[in-house]
PDB file of N, CA and C in Angstrom:
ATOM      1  N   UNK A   1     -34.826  19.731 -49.629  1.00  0.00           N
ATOM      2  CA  UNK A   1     -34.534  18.780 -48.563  1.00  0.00           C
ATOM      3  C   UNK A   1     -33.250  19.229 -47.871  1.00  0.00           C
ATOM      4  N   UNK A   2     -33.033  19.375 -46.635  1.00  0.00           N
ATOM      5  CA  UNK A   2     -32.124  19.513 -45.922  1.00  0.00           C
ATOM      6  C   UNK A   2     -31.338  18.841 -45.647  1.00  0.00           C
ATOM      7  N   UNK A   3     -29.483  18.967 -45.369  1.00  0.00           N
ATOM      8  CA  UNK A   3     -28.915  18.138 -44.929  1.00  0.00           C
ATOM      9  C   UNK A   3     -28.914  17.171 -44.044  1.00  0.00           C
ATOM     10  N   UNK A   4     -29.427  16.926 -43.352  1.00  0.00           N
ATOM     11  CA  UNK A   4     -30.100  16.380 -42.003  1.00  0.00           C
ATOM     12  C   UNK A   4     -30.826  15.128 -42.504  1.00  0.00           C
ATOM     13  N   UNK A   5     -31.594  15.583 -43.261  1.00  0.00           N
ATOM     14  CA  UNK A   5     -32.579  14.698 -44.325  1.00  0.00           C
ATOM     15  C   UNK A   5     -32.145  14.047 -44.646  1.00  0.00           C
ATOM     16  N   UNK A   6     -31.168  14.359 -45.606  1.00  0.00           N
ATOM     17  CA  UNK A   6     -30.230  13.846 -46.519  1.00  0.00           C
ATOM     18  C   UNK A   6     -29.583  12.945 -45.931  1.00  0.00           C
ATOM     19  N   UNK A   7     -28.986  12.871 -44.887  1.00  0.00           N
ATOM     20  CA  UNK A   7     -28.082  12.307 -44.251  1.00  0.00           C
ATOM     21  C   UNK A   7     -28.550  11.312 -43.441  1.00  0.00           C
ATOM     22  N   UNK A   8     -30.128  11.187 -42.688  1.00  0.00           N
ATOM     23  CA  UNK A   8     -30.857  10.382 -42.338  1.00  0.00           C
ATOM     24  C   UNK A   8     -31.374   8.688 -43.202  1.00  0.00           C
ATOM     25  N   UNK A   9     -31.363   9.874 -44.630  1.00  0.00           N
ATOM     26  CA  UNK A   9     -32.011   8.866 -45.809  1.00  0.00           C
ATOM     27  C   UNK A   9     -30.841   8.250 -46.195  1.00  0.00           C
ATOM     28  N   UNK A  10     -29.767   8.692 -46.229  1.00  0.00           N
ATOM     29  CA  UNK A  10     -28.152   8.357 -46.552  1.00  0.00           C
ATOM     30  C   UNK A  10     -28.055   7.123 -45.330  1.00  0.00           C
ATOM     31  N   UNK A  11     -28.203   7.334 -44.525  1.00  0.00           N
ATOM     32  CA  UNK A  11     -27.575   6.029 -43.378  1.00  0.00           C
ATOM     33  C   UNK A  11     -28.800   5.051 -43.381  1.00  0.00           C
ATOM     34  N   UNK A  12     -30.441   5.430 -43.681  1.00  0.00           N
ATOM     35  CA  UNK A  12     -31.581   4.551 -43.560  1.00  0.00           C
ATOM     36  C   UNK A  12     -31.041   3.548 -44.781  1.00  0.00           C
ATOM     37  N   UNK A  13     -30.566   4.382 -46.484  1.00  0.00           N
ATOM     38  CA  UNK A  13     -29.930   3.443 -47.443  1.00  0.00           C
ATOM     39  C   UNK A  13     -28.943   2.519 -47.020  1.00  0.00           C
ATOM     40  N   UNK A  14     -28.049   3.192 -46.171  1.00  0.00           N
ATOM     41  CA  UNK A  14     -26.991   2.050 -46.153  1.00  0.00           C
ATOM     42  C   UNK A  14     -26.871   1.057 -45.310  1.00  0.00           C
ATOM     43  N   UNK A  15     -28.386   1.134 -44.271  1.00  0.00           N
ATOM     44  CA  UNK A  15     -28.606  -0.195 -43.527  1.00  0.00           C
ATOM     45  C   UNK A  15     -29.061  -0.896 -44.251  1.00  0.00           C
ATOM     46  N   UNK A  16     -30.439  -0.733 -45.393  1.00  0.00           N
ATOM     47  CA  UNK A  16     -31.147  -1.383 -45.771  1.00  0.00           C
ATOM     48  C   UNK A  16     -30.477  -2.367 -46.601  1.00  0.00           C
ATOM     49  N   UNK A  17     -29.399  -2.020 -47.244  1.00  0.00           N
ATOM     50  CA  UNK A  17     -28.436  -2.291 -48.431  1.00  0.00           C
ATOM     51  C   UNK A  17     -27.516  -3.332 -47.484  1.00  0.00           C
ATOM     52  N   UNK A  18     -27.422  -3.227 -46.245  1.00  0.00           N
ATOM     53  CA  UNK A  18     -26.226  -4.056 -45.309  1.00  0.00           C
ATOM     54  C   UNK A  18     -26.959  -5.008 -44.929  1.00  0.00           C
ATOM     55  N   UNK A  19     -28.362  -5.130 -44.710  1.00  0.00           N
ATOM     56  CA  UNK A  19     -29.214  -6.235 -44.011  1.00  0.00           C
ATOM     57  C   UNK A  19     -29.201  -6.849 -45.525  1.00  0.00           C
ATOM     58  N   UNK A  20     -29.768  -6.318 -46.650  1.00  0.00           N
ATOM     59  CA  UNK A  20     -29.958  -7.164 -47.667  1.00  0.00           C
ATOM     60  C   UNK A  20     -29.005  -7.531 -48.169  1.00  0.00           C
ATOM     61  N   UNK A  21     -27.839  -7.373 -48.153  1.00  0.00           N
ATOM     62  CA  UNK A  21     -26.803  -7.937 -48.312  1.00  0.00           C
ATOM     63  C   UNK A  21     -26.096  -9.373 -47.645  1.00  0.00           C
ATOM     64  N   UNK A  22     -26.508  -8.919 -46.352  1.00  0.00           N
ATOM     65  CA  UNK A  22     -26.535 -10.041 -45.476  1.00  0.00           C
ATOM     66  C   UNK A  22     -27.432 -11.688 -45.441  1.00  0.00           C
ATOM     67  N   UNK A  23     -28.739 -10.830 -45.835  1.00  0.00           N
ATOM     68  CA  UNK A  23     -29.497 -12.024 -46.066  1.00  0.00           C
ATOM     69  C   UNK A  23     -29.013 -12.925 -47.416  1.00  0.00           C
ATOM     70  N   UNK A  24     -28.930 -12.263 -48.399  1.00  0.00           N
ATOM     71  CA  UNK A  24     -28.248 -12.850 -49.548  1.00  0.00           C
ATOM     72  C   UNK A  24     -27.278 -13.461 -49.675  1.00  0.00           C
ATOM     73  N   UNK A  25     -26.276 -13.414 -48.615  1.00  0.00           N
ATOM     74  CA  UNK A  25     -25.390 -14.384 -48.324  1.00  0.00           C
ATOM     75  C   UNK A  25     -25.618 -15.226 -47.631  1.00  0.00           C
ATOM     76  N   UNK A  26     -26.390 -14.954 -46.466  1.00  0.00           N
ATOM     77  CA  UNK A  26     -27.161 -16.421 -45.969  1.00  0.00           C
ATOM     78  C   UNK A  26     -27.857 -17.625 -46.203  1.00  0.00           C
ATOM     79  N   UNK A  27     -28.193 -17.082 -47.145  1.00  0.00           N
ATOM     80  CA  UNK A  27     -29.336 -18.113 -48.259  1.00  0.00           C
ATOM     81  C   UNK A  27     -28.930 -18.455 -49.360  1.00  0.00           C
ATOM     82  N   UNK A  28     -27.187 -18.199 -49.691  1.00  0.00           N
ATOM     83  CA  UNK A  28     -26.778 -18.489 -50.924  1.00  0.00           C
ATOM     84  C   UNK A  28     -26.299 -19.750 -50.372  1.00  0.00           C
ATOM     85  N   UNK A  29     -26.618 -20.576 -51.506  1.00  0.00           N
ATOM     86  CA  UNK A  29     -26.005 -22.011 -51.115  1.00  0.00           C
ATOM     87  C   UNK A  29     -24.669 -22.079 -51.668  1.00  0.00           C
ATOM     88  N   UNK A  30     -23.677 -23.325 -51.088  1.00  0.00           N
ATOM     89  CA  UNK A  30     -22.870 -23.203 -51.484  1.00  0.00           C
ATOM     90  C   UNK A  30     -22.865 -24.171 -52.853  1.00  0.00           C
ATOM     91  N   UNK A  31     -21.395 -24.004 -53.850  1.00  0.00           N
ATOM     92  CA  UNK A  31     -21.495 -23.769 -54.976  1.00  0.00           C
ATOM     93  C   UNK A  31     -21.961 -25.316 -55.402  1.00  0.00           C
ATOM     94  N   UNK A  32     -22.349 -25.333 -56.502  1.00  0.00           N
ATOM     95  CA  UNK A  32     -22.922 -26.687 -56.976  1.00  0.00           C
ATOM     96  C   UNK A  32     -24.120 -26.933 -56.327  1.00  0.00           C
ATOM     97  N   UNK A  33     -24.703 -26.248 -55.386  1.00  0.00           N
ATOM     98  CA  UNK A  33     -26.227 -26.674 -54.836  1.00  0.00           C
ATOM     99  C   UNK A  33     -27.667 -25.736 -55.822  1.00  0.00           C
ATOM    100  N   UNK A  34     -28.458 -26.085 -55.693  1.00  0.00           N
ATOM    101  CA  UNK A  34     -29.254 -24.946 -56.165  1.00  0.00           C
ATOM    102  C   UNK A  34     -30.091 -24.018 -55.517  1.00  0.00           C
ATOM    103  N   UNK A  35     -30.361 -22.694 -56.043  1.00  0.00           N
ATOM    104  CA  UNK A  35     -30.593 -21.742 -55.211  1.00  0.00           C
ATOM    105  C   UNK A  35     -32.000 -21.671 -54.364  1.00  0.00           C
ATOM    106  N   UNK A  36     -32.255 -21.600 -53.580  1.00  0.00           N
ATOM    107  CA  UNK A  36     -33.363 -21.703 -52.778  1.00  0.00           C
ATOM    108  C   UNK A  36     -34.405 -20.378 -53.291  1.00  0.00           C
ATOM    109  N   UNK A  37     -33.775 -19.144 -53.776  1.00  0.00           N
ATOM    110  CA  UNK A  37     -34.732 -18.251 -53.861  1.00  0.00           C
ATOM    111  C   UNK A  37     -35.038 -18.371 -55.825  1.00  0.00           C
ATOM    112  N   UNK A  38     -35.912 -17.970 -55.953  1.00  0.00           N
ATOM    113  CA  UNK A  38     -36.696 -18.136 -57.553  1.00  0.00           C
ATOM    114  C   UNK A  38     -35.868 -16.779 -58.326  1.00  0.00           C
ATOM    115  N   UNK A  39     -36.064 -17.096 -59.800  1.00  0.00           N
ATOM    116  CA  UNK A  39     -34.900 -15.827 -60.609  1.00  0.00           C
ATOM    117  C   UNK A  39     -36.026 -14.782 -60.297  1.00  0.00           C
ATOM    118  N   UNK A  40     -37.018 -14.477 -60.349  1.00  0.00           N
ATOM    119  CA  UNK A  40     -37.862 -13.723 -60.331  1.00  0.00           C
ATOM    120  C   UNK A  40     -37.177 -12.370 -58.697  1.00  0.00           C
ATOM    121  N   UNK A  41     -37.072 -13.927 -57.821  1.00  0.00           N
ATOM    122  CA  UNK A  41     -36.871 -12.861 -56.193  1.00  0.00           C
ATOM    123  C   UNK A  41     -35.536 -12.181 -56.650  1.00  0.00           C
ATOM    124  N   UNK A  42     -34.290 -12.902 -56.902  1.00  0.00           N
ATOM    125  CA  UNK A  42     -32.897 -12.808 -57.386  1.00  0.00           C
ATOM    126  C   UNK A  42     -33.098 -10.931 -58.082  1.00  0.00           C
ATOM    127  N   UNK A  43     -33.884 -11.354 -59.373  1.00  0.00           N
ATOM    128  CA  UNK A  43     -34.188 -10.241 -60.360  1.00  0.00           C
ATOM    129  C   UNK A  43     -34.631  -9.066 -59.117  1.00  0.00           C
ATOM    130  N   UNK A  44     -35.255  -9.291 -58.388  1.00  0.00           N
ATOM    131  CA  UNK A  44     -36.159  -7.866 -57.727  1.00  0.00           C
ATOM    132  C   UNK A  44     -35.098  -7.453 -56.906  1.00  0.00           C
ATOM    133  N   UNK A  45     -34.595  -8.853 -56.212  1.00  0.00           N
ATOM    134  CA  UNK A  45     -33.215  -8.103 -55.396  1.00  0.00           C
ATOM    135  C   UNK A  45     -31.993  -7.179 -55.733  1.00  0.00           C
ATOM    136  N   UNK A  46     -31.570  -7.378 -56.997  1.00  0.00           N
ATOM    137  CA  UNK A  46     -30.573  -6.613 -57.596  1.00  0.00           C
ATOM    138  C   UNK A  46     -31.381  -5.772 -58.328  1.00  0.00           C
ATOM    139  N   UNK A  47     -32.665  -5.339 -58.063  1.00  0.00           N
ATOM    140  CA  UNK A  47     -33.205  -4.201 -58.646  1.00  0.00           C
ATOM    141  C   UNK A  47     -33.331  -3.466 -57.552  1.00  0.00           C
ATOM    142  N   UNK A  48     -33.338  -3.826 -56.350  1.00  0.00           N
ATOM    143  CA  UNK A  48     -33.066  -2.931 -55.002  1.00  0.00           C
ATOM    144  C   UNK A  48     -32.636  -2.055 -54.820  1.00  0.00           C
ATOM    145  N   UNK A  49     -30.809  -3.070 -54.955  1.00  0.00           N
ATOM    146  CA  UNK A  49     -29.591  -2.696 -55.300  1.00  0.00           C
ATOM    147  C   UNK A  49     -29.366  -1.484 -55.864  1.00  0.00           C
ATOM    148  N   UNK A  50     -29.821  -1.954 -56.985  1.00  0.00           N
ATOM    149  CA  UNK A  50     -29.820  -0.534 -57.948  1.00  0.00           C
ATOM    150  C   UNK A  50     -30.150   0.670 -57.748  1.00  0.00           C
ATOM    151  N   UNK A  51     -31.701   0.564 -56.868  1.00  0.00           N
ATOM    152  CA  UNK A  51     -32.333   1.503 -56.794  1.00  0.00           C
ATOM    153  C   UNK A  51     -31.775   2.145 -55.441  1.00  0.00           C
ATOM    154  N   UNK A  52     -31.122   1.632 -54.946  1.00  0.00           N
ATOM    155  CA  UNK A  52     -30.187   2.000 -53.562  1.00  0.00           C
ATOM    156  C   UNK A  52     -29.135   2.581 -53.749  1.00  0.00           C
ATOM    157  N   UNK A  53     -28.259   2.446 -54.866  1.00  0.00           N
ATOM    158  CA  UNK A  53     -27.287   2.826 -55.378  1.00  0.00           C
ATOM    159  C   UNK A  53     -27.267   4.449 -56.182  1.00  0.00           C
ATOM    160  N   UNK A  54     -28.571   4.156 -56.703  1.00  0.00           N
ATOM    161  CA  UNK A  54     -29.045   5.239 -57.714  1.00  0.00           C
ATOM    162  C   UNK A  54     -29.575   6.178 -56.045  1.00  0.00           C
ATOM    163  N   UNK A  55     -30.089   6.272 -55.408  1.00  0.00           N
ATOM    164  CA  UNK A  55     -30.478   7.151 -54.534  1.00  0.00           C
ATOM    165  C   UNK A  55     -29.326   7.219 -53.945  1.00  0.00           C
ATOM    166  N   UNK A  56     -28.568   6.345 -53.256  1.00  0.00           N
ATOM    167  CA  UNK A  56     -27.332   7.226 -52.755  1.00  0.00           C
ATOM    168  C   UNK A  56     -26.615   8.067 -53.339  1.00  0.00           C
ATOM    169  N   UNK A  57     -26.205   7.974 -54.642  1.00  0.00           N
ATOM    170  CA  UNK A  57     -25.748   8.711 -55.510  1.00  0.00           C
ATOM    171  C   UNK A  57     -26.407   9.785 -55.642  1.00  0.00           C
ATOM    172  N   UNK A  58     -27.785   9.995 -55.775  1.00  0.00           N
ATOM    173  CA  UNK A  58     -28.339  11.244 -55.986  1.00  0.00           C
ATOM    174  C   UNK A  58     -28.238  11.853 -54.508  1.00  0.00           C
ATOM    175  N   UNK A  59     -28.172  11.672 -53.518  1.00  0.00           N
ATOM    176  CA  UNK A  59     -27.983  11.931 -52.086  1.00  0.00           C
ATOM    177  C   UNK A  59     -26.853  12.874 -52.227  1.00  0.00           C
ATOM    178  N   UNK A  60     -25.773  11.576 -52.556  1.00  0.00           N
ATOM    179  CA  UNK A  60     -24.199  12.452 -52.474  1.00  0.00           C
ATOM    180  C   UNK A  60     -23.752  13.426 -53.293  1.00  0.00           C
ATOM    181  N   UNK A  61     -24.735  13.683 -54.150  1.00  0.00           N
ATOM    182  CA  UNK A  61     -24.505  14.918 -54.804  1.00  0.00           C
ATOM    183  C   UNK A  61     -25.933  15.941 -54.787  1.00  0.00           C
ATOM    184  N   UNK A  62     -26.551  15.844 -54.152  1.00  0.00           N
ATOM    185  CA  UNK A  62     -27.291  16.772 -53.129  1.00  0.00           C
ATOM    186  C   UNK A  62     -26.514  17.375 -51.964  1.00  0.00           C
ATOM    187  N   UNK A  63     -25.595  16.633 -51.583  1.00  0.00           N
ATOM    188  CA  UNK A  63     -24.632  16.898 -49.725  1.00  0.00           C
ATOM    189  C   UNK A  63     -22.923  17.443 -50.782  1.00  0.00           C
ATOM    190  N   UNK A  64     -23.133  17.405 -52.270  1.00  0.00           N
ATOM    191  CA  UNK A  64     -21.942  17.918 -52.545  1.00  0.00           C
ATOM    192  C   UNK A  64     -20.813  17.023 -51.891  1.00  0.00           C
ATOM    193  N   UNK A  65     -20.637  15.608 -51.814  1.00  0.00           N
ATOM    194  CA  UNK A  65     -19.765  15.036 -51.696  1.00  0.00           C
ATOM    195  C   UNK A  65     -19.695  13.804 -52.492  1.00  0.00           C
ATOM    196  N   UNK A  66     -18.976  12.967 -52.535  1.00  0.00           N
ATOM    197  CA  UNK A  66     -18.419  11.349 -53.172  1.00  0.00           C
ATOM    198  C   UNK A  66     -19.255  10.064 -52.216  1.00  0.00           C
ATOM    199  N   UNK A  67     -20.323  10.256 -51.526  1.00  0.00           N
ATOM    200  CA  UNK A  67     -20.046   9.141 -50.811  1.00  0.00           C
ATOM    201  C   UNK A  67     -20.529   7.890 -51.515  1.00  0.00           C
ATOM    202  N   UNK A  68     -20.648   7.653 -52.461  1.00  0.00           N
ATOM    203  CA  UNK A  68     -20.943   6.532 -53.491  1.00  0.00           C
ATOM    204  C   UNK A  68     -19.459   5.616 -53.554  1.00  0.00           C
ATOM    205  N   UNK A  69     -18.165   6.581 -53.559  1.00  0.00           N
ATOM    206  CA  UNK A  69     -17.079   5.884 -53.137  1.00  0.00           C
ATOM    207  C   UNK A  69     -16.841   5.162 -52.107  1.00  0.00           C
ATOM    208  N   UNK A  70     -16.406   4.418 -52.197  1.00  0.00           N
ATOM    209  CA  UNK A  70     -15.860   3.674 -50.840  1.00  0.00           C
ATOM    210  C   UNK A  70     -14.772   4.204 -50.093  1.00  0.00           C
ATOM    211  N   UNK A  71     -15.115   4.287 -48.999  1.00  0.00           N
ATOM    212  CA  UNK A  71     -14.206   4.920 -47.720  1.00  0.00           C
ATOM    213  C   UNK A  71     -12.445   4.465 -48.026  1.00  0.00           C
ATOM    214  N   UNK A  72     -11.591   5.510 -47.937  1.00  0.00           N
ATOM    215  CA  UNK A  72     -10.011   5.151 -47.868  1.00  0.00           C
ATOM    216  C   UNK A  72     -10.030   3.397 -47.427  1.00  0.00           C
ATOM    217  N   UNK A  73     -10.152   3.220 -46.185  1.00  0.00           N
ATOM    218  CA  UNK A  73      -9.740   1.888 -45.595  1.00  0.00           C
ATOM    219  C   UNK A  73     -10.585   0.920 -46.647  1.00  0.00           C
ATOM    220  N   UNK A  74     -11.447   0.961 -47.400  1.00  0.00           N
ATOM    221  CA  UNK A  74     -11.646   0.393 -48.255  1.00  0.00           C
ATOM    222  C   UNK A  74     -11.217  -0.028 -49.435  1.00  0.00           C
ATOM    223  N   UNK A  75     -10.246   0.849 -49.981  1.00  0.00           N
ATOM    224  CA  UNK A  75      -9.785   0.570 -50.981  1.00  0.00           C
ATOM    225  C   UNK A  75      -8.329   0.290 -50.796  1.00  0.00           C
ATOM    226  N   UNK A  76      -7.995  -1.053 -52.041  1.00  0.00           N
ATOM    227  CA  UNK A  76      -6.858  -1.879 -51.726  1.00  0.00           C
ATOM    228  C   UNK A  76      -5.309  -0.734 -52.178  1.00  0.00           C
ATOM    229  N   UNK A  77      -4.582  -0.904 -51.143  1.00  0.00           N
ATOM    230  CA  UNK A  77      -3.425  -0.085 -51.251  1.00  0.00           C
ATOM    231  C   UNK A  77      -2.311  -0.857 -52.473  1.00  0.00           C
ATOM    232  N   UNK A  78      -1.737  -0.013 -53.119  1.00  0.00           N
ATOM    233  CA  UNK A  78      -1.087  -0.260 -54.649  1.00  0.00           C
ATOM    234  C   UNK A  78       0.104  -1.732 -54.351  1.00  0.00           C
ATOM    235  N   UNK A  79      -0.126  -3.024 -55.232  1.00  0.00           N
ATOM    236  CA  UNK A  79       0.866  -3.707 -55.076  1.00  0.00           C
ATOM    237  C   UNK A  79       0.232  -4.880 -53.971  1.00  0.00           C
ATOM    238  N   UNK A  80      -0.750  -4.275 -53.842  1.00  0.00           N
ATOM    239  CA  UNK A  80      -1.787  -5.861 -53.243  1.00  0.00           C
ATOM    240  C   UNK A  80      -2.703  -6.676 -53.722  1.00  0.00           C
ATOM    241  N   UNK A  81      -2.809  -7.831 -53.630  1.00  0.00           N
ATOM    242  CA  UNK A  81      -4.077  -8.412 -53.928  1.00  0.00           C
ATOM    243  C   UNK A  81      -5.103  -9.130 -53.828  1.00  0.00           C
ATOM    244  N   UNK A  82      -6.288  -9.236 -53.921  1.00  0.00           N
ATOM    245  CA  UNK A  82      -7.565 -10.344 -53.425  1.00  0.00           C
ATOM    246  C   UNK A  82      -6.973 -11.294 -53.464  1.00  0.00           C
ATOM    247  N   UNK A  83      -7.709 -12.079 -52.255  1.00  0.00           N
ATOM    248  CA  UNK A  83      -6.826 -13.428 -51.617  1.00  0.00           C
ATOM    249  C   UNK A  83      -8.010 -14.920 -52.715  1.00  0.00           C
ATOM    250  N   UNK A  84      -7.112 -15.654 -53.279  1.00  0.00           N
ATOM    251  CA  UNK A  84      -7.749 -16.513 -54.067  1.00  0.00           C
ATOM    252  C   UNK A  84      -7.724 -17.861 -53.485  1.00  0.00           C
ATOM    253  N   UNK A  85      -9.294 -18.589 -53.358  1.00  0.00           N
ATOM    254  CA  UNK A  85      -9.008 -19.416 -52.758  1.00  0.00           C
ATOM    255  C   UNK A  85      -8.575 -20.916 -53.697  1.00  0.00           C
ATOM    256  N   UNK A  86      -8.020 -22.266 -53.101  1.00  0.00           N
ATOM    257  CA  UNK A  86      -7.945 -23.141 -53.483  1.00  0.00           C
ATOM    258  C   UNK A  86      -8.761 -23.891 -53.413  1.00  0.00           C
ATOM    259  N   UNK A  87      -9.716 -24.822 -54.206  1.00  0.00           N
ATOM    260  CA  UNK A  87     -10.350 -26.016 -53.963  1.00  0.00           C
ATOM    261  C   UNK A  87      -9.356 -26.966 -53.553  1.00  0.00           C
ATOM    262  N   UNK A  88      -9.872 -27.321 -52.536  1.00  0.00           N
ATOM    263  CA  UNK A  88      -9.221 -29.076 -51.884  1.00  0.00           C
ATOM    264  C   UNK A  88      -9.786 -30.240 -52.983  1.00  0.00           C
ATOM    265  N   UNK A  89      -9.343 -31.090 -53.188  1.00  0.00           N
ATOM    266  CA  UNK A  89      -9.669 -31.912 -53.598  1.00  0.00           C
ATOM    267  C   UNK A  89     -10.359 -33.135 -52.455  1.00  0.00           C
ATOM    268  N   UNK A  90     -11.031 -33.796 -52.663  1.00  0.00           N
ATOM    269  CA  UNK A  90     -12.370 -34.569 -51.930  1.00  0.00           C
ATOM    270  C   UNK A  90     -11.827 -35.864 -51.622  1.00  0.00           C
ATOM    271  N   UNK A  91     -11.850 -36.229 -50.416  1.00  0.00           N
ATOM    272  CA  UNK A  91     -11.131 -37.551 -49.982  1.00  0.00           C
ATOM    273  C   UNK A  91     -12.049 -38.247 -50.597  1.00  0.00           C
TER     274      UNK A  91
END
């Protein structure tokens, strides 16, 4: 398979992985509600995942690079941290 290939199937993965990502947050209810999709769909979805993950990976070391890493601007610079939220309490 050619680079070209590679790199086609590399960006076709990382839409497919960005839409399904997307939907999964759309349809997640918020917390204390219950979930609209069945464990069964849940289960197949993070078997996607996987299988998206596992092919990019085999991709990026077909193209001889890392791209399974996340891009510089992605990763948190030393001495920072995820922003935590507060629950309000309920009038």
């Amino acid at each position: 398979m050619d680079t070209e290939v590679q790199s086609k199937e590399h960006r076709f993965l990382r839409h497919v992985r960005k839409t399904l990502s997307n939907i999964v947050k759309e349809v997640s209810p918020p917390g204390g509600q219950s979930n609209p999709l069945t464990n069964s769909t849940i289960e197949e979805i993070m078997s996607c995942f996987d299988l998206i993950s596992e092919r990019e990976t085999e991709l990026a070391g077909k193209l001889g690079s890392n791209q399974a890493k996340p891009p510089k601007a992605a990763v948190m610079p030393p001495g920072s941290s995820a922003l935590s939220f507060v629950k309000l309490p309920r009038r």
